[in-house]
N, C-alpha and C. Protein backbone atom coordinates (compact mmCIF):
# COMPACT_ATOMS: atom_id res chain seq x y z
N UNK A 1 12.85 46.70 59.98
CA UNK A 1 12.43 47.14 58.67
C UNK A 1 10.92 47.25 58.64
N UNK A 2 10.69 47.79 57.87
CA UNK A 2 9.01 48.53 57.55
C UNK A 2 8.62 48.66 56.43
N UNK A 3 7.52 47.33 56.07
CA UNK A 3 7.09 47.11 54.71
C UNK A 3 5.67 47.99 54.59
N UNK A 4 5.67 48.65 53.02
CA UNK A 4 3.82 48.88 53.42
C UNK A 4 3.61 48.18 52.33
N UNK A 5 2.01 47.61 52.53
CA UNK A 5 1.42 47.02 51.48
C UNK A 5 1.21 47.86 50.10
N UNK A 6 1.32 47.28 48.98
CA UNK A 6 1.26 48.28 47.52
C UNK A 6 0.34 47.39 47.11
N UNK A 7 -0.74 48.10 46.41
CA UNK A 7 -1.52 47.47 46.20
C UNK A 7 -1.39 47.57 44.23
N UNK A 8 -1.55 46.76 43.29
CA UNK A 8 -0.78 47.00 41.71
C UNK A 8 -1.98 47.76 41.24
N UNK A 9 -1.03 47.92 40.05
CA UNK A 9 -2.00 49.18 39.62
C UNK A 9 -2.72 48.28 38.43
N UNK A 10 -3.40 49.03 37.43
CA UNK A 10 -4.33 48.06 36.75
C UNK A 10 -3.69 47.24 35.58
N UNK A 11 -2.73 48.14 35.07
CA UNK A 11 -1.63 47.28 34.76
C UNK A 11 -0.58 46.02 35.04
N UNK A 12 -0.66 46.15 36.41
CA UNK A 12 0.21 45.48 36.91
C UNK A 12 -0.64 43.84 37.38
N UNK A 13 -2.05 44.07 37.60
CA UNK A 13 -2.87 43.47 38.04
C UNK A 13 -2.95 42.06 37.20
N UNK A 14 -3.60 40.81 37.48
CA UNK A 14 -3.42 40.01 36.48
C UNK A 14 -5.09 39.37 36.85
N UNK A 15 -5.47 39.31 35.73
CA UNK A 15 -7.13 38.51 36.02
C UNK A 15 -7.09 37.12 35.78
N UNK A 16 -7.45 36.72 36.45
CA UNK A 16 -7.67 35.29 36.17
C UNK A 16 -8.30 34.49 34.90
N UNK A 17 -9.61 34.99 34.62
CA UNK A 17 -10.33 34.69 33.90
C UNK A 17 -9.80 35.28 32.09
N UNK A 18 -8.34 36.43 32.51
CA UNK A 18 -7.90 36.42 30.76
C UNK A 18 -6.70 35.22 30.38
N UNK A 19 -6.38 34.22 31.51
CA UNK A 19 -5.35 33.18 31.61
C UNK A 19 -5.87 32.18 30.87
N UNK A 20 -5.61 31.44 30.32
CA UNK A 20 -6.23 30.04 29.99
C UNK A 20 -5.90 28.93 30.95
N UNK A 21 -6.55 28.09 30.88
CA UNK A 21 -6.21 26.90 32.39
C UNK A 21 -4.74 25.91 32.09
N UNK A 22 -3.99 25.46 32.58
CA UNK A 22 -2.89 24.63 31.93
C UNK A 22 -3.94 23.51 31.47
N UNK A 23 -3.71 22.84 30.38
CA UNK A 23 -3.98 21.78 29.68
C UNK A 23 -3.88 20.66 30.59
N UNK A 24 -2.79 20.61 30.72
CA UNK A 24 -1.89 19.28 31.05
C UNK A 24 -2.04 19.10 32.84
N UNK A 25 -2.55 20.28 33.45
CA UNK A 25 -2.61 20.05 35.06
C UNK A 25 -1.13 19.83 35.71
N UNK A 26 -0.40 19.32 35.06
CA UNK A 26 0.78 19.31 35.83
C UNK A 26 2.02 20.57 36.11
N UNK A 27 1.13 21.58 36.44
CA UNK A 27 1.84 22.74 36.96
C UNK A 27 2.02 22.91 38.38
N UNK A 28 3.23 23.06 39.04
CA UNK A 28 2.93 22.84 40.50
C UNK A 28 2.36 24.02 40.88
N UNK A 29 1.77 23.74 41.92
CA UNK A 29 0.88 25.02 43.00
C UNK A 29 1.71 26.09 42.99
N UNK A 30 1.58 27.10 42.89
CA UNK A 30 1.90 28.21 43.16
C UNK A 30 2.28 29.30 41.78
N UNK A 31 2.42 28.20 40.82
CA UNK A 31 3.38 28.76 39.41
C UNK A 31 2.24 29.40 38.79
N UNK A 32 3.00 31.00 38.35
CA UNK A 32 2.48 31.55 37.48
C UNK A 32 1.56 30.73 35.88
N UNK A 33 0.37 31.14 35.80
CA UNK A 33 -0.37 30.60 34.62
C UNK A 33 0.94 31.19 33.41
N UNK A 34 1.39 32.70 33.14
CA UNK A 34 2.01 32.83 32.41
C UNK A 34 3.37 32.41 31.95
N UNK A 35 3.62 31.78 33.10
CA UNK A 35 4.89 31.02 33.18
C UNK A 35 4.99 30.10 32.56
N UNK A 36 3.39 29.11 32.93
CA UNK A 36 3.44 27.68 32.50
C UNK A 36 3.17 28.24 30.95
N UNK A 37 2.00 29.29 30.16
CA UNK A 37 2.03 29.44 28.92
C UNK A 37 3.57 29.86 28.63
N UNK A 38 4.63 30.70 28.94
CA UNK A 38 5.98 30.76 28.42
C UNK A 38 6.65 29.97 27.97
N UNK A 39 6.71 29.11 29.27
CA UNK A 39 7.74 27.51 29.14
C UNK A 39 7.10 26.63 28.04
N UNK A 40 5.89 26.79 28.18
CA UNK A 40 5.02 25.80 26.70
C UNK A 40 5.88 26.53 25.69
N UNK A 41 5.46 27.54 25.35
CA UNK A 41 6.13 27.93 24.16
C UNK A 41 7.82 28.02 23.52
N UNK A 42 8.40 27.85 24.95
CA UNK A 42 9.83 27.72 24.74
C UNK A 42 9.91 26.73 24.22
N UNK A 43 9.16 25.23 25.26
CA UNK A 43 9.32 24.09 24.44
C UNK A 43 9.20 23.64 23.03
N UNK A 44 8.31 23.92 22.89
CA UNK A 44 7.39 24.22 21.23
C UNK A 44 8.43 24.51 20.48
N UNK A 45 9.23 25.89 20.75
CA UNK A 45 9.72 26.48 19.56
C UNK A 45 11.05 25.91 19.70
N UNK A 46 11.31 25.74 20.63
CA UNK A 46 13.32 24.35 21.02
C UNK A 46 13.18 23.14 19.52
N UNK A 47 11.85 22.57 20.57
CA UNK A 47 11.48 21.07 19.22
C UNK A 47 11.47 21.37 17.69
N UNK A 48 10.85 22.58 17.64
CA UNK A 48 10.84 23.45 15.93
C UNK A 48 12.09 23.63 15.59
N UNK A 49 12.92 24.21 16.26
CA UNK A 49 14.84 24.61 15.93
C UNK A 49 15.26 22.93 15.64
N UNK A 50 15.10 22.35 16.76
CA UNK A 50 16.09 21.62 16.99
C UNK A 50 15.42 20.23 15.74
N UNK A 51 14.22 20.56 15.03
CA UNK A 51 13.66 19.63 14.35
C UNK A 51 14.33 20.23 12.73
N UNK A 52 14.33 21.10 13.05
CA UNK A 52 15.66 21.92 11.63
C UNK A 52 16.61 21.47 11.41
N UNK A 53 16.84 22.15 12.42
CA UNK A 53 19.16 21.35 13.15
C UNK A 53 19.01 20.20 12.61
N UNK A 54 18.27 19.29 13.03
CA UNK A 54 18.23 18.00 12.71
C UNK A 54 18.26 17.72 10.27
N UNK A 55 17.53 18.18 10.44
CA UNK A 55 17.49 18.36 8.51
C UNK A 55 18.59 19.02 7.98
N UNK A 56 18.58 19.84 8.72
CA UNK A 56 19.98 20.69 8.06
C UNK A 56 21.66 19.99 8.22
N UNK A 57 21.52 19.53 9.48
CA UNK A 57 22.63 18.24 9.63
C UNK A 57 22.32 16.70 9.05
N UNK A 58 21.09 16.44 8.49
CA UNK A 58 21.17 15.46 7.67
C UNK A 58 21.93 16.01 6.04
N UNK A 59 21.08 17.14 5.77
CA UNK A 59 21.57 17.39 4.66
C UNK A 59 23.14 17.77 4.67
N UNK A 60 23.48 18.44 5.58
CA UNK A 60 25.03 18.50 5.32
C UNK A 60 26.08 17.08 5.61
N UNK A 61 25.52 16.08 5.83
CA UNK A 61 25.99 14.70 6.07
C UNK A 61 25.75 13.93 5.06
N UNK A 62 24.84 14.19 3.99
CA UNK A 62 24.70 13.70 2.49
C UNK A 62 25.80 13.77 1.97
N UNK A 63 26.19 15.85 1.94
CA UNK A 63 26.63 16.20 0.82
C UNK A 63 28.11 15.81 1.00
N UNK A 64 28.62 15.56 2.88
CA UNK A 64 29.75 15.26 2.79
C UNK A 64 30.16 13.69 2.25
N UNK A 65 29.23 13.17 2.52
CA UNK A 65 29.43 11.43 2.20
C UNK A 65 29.67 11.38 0.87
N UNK A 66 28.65 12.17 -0.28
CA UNK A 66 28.95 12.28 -1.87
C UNK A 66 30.03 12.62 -2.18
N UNK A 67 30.52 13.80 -1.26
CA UNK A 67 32.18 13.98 -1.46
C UNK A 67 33.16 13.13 -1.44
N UNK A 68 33.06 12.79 -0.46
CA UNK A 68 33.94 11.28 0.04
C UNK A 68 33.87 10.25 -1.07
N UNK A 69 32.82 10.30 -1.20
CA UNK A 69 32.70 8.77 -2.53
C UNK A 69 33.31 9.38 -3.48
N UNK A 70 33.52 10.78 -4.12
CA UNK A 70 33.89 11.09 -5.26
C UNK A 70 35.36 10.95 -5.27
N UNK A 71 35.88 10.99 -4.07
CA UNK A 71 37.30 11.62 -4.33
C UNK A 71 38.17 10.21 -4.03
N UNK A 72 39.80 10.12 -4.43
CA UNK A 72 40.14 9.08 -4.64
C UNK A 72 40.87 8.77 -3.25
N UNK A 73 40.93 7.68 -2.61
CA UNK A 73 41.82 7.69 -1.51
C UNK A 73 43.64 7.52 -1.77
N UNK A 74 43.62 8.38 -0.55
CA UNK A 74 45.24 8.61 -0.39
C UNK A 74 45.86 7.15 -0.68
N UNK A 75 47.23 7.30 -1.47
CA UNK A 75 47.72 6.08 -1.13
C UNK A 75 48.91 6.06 -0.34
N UNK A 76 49.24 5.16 0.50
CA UNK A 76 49.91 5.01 2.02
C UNK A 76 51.13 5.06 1.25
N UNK A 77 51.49 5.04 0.32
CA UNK A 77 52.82 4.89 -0.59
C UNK A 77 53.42 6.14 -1.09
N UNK A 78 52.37 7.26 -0.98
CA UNK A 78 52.75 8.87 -1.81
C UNK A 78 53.78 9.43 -0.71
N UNK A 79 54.63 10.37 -1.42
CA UNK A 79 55.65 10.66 -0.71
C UNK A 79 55.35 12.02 -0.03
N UNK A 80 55.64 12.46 0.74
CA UNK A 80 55.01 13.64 1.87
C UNK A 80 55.26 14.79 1.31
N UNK A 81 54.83 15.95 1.29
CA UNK A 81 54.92 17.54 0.45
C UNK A 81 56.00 17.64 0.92
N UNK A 82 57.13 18.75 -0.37
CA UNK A 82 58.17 19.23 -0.07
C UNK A 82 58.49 19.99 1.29
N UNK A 83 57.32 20.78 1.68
CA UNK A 83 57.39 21.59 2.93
C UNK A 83 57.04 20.75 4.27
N UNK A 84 56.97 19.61 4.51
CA UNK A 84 56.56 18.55 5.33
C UNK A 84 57.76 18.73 6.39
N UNK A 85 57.74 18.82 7.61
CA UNK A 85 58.74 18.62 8.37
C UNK A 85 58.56 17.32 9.39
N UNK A 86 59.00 16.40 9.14
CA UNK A 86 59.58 15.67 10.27
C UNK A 86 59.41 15.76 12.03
N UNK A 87 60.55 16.65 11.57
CA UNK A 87 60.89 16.87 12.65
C UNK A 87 60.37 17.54 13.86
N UNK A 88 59.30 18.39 13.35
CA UNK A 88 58.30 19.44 14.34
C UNK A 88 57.54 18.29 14.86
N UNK A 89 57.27 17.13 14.36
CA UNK A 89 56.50 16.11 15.14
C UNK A 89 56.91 15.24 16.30
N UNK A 90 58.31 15.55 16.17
CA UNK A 90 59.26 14.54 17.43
C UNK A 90 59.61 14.85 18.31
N UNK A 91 59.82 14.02 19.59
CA UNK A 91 59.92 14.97 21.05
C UNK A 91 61.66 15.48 21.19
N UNK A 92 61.83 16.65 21.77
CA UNK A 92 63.06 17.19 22.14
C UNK A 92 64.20 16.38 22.25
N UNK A 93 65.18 15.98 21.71
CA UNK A 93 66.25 15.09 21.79
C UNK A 93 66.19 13.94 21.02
N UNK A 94 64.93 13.78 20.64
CA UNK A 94 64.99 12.18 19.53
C UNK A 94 65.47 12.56 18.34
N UNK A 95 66.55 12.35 17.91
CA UNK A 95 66.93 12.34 16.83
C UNK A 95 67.89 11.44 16.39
């Protein structure tokens, strides 16, 4: 096989000096600067969602608990709905 060198075009090119440096230094050798700014920002914006998720599942864990307190518990004594079958619950031959 027969490679030729391509050299990028000015677009394609990346300058050093428009990168910012990683902060944190702990980027291993070789990794793209834009990579390490990407993955920052993935992180960033995960912790932002997932700091939502978090409120939004508190709040829907309120509103179910208020429910719960409102409503009266079953009593083990009520007799089962007319349409209740038995029998769809029991294994083949127990009867």
């Amino acid at each position: 096989m027969k490679f030729d060198l391509v050299e990028p075009s000015d677009e394609q090119a990346v300058l050093d000096e428009d990168l910012p440096e990683a902060s944190d230094g702990g980027a291993a050798r070789g990794v793209h600067p834009r990579l390490v700014m990407a993955s920052a920002r993935m992180r960033s914006r995960l912790r932002d969602d997932l700091a939502a998720l978090h409120a939004s599942l508190g709040m829907l864990n309120e509103q179910i608990q208020a429910v719960q307190r409102r409503e009266e518990p079953a009593s083990a004594d009520a007799a089962p709905p007319a349409n209740f079958r038995a029998g769809a619950f029991s294994r083949p031959g127990d009867s």
